[in-house]
C-alpha atoms as a PDB file:
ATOM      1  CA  UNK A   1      96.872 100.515 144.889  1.00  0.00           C
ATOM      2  CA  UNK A   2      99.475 100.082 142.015  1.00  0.00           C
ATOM      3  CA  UNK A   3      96.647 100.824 139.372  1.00  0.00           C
ATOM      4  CA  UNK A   4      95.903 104.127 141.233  1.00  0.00           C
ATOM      5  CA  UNK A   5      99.054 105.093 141.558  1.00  0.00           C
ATOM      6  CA  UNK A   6      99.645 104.567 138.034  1.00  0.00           C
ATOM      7  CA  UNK A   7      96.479 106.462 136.770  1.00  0.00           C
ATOM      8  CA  UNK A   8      97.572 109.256 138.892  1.00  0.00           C
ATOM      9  CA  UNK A   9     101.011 109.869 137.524  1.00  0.00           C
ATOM     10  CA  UNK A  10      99.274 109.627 134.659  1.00  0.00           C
ATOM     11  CA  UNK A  11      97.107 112.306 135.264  1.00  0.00           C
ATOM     12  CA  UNK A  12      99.951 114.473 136.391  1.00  0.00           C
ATOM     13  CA  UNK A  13     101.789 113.718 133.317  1.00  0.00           C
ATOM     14  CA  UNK A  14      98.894 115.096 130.996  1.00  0.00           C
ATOM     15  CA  UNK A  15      98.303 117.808 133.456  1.00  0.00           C
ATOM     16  CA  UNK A  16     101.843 119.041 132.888  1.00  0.00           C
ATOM     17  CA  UNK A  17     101.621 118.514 129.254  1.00  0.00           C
ATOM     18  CA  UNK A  18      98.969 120.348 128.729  1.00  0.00           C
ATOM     19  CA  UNK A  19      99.924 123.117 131.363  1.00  0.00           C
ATOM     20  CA  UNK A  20     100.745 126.745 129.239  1.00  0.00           C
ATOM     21  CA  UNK A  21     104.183 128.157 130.085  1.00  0.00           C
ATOM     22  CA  UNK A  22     103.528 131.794 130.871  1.00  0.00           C
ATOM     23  CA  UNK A  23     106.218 134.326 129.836  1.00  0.00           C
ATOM     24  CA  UNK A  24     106.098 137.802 130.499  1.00  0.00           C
ATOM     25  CA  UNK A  25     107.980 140.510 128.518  1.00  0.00           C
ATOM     26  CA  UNK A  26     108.944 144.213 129.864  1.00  0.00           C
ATOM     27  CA  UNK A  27     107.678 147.123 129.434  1.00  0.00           C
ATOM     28  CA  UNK A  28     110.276 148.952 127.086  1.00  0.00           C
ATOM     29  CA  UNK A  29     111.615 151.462 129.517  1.00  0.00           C
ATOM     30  CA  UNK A  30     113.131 150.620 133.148  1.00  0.00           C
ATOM     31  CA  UNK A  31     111.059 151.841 136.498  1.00  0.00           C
ATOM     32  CA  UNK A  32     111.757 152.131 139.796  1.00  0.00           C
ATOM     33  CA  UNK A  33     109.720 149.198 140.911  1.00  0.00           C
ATOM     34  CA  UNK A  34     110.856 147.032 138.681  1.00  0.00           C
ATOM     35  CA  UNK A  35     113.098 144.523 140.596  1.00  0.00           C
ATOM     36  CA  UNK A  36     110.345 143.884 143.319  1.00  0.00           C
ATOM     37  CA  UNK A  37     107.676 143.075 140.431  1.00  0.00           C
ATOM     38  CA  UNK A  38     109.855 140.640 138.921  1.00  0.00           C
ATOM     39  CA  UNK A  39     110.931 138.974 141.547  1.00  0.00           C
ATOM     40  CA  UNK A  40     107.192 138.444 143.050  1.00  0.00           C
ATOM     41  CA  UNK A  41     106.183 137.238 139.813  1.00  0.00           C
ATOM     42  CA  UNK A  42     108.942 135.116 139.792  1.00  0.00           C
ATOM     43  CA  UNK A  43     107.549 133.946 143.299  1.00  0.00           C
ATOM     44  CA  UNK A  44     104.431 133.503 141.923  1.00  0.00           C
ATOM     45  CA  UNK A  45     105.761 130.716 139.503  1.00  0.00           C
ATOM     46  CA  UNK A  46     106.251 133.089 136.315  1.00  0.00           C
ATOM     47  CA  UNK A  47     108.330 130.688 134.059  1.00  0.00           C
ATOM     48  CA  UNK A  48     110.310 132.976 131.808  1.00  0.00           C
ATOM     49  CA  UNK A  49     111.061 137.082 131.661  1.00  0.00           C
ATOM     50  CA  UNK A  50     111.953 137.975 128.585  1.00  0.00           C
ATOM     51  CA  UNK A  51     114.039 141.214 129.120  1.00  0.00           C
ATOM     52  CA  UNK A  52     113.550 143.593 126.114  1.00  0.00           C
ATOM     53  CA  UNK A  53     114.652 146.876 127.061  1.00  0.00           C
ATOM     54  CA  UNK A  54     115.230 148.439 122.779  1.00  0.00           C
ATOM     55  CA  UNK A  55     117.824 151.313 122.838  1.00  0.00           C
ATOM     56  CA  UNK A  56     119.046 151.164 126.234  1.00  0.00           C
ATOM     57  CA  UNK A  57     122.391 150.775 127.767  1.00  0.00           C
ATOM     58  CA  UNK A  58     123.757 147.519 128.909  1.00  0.00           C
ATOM     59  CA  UNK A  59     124.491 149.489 132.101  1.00  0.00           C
ATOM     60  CA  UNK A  60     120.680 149.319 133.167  1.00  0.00           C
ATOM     61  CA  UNK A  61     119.855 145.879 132.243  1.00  0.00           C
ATOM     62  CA  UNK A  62     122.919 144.999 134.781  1.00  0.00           C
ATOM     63  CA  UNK A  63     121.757 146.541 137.334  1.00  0.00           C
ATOM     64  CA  UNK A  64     118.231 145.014 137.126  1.00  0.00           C
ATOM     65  CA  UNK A  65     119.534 141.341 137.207  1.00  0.00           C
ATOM     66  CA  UNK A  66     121.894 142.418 140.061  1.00  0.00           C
ATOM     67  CA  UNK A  67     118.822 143.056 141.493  1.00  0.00           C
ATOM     68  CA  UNK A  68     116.800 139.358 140.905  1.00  0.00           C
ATOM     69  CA  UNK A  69     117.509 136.745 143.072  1.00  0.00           C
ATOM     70  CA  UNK A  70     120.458 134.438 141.401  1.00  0.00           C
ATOM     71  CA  UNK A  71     117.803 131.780 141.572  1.00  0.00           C
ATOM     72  CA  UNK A  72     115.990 132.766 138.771  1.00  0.00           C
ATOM     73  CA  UNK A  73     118.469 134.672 136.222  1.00  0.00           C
ATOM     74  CA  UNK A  74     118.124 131.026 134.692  1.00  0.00           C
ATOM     75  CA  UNK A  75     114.571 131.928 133.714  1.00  0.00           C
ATOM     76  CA  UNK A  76     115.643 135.339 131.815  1.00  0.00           C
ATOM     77  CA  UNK A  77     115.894 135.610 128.406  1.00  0.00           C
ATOM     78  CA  UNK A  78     117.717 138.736 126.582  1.00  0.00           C
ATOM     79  CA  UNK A  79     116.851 140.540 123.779  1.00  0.00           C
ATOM     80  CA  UNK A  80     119.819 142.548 123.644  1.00  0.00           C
ATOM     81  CA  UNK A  81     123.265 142.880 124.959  1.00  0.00           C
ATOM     82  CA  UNK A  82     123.608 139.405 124.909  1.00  0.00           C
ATOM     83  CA  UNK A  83     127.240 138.796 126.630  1.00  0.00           C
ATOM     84  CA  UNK A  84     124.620 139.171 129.519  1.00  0.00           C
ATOM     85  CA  UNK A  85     123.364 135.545 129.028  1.00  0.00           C
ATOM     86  CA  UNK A  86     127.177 134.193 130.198  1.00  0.00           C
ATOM     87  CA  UNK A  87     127.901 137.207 132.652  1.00  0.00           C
ATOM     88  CA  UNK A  88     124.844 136.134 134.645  1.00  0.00           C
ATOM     89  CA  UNK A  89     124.252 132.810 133.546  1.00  0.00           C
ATOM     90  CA  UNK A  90     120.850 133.534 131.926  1.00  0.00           C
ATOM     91  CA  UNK A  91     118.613 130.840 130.442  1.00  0.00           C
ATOM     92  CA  UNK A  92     119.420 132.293 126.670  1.00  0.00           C
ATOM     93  CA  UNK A  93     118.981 134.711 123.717  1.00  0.00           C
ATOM     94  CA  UNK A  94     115.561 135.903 121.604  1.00  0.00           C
ATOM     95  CA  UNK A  95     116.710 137.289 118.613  1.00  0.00           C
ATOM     96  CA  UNK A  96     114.441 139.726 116.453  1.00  0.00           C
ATOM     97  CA  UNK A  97     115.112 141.794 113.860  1.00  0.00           C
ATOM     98  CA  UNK A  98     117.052 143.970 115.758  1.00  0.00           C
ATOM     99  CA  UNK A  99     119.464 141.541 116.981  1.00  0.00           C
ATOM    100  CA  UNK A 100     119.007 138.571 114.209  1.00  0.00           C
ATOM    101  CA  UNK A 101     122.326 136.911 114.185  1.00  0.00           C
ATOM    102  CA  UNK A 102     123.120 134.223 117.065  1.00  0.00           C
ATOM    103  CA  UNK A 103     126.363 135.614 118.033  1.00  0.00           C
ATOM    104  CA  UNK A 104     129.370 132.936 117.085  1.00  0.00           C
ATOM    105  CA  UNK A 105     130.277 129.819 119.675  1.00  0.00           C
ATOM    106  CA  UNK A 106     126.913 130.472 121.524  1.00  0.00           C
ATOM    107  CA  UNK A 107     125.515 127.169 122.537  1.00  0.00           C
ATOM    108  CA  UNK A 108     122.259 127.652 124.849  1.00  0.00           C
ATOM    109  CA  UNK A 109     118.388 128.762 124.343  1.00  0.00           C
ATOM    110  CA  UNK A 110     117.291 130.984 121.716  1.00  0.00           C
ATOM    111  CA  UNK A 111     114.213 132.154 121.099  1.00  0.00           C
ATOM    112  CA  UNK A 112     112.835 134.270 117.953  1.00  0.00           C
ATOM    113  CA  UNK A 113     109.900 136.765 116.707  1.00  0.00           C
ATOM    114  CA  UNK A 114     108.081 135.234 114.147  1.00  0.00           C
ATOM    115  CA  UNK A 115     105.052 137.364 112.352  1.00  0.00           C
ATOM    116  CA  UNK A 116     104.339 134.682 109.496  1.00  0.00           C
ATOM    117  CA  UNK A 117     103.849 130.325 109.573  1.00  0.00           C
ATOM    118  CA  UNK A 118     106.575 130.589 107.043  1.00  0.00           C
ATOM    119  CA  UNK A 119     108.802 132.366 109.663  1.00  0.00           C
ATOM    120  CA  UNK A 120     107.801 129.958 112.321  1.00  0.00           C
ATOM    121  CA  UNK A 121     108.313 126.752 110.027  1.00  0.00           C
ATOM    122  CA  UNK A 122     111.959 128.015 109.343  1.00  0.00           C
ATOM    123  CA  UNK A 123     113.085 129.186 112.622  1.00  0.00           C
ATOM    124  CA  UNK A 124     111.363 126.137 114.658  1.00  0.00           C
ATOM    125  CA  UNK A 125     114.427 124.487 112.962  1.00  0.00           C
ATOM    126  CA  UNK A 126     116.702 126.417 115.146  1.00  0.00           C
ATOM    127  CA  UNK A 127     115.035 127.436 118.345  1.00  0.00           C
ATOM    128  CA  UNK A 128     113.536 126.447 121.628  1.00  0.00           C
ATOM    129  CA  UNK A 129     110.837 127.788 120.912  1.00  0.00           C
ATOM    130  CA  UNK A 130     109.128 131.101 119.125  1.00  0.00           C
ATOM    131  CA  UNK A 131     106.971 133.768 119.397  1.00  0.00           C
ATOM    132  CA  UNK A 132     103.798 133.939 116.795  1.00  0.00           C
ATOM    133  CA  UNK A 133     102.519 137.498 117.018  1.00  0.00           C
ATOM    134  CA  UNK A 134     100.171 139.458 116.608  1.00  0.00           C
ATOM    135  CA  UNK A 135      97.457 136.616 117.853  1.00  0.00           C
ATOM    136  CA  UNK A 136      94.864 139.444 119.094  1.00  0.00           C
ATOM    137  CA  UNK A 137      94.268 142.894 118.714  1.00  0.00           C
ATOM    138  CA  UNK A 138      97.579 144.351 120.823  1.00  0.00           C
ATOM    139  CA  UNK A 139      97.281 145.486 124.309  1.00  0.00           C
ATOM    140  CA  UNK A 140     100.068 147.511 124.203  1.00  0.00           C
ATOM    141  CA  UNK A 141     100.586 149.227 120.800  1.00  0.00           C
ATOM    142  CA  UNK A 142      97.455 151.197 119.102  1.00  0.00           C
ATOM    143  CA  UNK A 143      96.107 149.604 115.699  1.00  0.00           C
ATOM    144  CA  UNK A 144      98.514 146.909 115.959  1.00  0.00           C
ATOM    145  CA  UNK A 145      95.334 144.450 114.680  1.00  0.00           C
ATOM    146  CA  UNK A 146      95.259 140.316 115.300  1.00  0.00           C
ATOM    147  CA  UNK A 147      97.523 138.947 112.382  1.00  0.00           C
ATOM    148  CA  UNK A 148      95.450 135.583 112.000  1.00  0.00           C
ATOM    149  CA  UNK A 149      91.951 134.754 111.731  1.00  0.00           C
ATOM    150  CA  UNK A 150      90.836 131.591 113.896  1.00  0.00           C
ATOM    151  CA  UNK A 151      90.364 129.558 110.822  1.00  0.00           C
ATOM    152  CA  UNK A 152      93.907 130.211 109.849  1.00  0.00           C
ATOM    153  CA  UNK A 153      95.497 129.631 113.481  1.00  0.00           C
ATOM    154  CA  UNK A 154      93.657 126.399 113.415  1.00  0.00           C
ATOM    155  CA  UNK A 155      94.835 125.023 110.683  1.00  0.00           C
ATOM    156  CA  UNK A 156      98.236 125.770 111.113  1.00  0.00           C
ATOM    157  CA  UNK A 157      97.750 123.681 114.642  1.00  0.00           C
ATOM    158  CA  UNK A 158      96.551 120.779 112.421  1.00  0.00           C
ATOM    159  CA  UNK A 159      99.240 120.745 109.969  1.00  0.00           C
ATOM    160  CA  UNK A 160     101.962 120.532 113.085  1.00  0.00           C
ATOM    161  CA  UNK A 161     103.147 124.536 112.343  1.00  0.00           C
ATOM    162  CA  UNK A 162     101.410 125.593 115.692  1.00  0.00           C
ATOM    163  CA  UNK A 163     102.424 123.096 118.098  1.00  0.00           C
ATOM    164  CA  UNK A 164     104.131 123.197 122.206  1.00  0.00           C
ATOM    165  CA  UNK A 165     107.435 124.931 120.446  1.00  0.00           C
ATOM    166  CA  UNK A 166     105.333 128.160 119.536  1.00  0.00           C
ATOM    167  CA  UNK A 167     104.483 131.078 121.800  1.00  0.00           C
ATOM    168  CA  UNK A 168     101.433 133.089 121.553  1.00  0.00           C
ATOM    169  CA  UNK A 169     101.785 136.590 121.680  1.00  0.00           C
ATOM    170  CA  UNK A 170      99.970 140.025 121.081  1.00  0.00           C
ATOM    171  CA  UNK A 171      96.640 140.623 122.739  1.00  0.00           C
ATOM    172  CA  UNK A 172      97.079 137.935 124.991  1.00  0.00           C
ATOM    173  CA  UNK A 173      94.947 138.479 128.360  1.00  0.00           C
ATOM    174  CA  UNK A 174      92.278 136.713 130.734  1.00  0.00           C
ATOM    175  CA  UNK A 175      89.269 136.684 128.111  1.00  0.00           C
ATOM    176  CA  UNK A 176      91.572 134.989 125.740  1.00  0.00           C
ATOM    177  CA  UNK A 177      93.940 132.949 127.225  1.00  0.00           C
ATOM    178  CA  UNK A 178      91.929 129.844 127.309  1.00  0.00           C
ATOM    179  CA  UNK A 179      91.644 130.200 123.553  1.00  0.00           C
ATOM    180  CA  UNK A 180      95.505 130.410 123.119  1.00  0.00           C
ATOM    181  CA  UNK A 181      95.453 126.825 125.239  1.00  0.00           C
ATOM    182  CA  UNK A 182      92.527 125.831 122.657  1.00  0.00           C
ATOM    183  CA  UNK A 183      94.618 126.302 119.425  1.00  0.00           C
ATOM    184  CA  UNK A 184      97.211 124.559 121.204  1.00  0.00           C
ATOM    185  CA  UNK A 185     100.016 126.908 121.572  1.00  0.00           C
ATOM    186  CA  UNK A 186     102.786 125.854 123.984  1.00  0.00           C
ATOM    187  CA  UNK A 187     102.121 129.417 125.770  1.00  0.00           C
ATOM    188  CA  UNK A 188     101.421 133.154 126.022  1.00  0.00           C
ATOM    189  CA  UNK A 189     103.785 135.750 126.126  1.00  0.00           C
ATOM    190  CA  UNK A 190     101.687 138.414 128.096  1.00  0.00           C
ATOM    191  CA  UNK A 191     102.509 142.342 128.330  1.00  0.00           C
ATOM    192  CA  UNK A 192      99.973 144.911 128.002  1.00  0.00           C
ATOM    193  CA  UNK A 193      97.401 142.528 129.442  1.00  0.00           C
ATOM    194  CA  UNK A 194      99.984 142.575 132.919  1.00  0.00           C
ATOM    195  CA  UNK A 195     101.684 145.979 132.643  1.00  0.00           C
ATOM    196  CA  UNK A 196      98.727 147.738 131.999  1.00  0.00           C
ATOM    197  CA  UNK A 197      97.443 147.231 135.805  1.00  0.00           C
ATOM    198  CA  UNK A 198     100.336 149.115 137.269  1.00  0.00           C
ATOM    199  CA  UNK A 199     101.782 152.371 136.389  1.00  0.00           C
ATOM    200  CA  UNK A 200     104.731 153.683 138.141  1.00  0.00           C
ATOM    201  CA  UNK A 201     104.213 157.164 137.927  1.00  0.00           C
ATOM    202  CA  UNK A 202     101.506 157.086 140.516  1.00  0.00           C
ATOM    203  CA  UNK A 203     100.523 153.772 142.000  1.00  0.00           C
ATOM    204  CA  UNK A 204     101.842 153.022 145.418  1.00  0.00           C
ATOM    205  CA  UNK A 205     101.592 149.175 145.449  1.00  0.00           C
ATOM    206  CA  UNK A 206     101.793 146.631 142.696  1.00  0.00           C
ATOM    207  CA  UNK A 207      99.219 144.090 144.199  1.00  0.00           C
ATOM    208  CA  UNK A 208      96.525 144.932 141.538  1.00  0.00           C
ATOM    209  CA  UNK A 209      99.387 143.395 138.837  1.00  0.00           C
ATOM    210  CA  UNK A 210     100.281 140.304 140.925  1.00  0.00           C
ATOM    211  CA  UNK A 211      96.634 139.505 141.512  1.00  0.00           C
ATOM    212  CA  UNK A 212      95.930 139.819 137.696  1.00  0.00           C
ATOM    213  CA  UNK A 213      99.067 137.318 137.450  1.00  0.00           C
ATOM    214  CA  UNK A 214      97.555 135.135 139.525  1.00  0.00           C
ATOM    215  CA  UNK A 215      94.302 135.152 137.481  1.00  0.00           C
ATOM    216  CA  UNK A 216      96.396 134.504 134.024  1.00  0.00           C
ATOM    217  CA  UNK A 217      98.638 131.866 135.671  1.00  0.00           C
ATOM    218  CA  UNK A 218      95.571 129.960 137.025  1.00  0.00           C
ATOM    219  CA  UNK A 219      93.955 129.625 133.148  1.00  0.00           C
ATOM    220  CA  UNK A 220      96.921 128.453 132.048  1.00  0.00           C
ATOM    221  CA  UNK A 221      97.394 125.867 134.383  1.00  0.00           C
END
């Protein structure tokens, strides 16, 4: 009985370790939808938002986390505006190189965009974890090619540079996502792959984009 017991906590355990935490970023502009999306997904056991919303007014991103459920503001990460993080007690800061500086007397998550192994080496140091981009050919942005070969990726994951702390991002869909779990990446950060089955301008329902969620969140499992 004991033994089994055991054996199957053990299970669990590596189950959970090996499990991919799946973090969606947003689409760059806001849309009228947007609350319901993110809150479904959120439903659907998303595990982080990172809200990245370049050259808009703090105004906006307000009223989209007014919108979210409290219960999960401590999933959200923001890119910008970050006196956000305290105002609605948000799970922490990504900085980029837009926003690179960790603003003084923050203590919390932060997050960062890394585009080299040197980058990711020296800001592992500092953050919860980071994003390595562009793994694949982008979704998202046109001619924005993979920035690694396999070979490369790989070896990185052997010499401890690609490890649980590093986030794969750029291409990252269905086809592919089993591969990011291969290298052993700690997760995906998905957007074009998701965003690109909805568009607000003329669908009437979002199911198509929580059903391709589902797919995603079951390979990562």
């Amino acid at each position: 009985g004991i033994r089994n017991i055991t054996k199957r906590l053990l299970n669990l355990r590596h189950n959970l370790c090996n499990r991919m935490k799946l973090i969606l970023i947003t689409t760059p502009t806001y849309f009228v939808e947007e609350d319901k999306i993110i809150t479904t997904l959120f439903d659907e056991g998303l595990d982080i938002l990172h809200l990245r919303k370049p050259d808009t007014a703090p105004v906006y991103a307000e009223r989209l986390l007014t919108l979210i459920p409290e219960k999960y503001h401590k999933r959200i990460v923001v890119h910008d505006h970050f006196y956000l993080k305290e105002e609605y007690k948000l799970k922490g800061i990504h900085l980029s190189h837009r926003n690179p500086i960790v603003p003084d007397n923050y203590s919390g998550h932060v997050s960062a965009s890394c585009h080299t192994f040197e980058e990711v080496i020296a800001d592992k140091k500092m953050c919860d974890y980071v994003f390595l981009s562009p793994i694949f050919d982008s979704i998202s942005k046109e001619g924005y090619q993979a920035g690694f070969t396999s070979e490369e990726i790989r070896e990185a994951a052997a010499k401890g540079i690609i490890d649980k702390r590093v986030i794969a991002l750029g291409g990252v869909d269905e086809d592919n996502i089993l591969q990011v779990k291969d290298f052993g990446f700690g997760g995906a950060a998905i957007l074009g792959g998701l965003w690109n089955k909805f568009n607000p301008a003329s669908d009437y329902n979002y199911q198509e984009l929580i059903a391709h969620f589902r797919k995603l969140k079951r390979l990562a499992d």
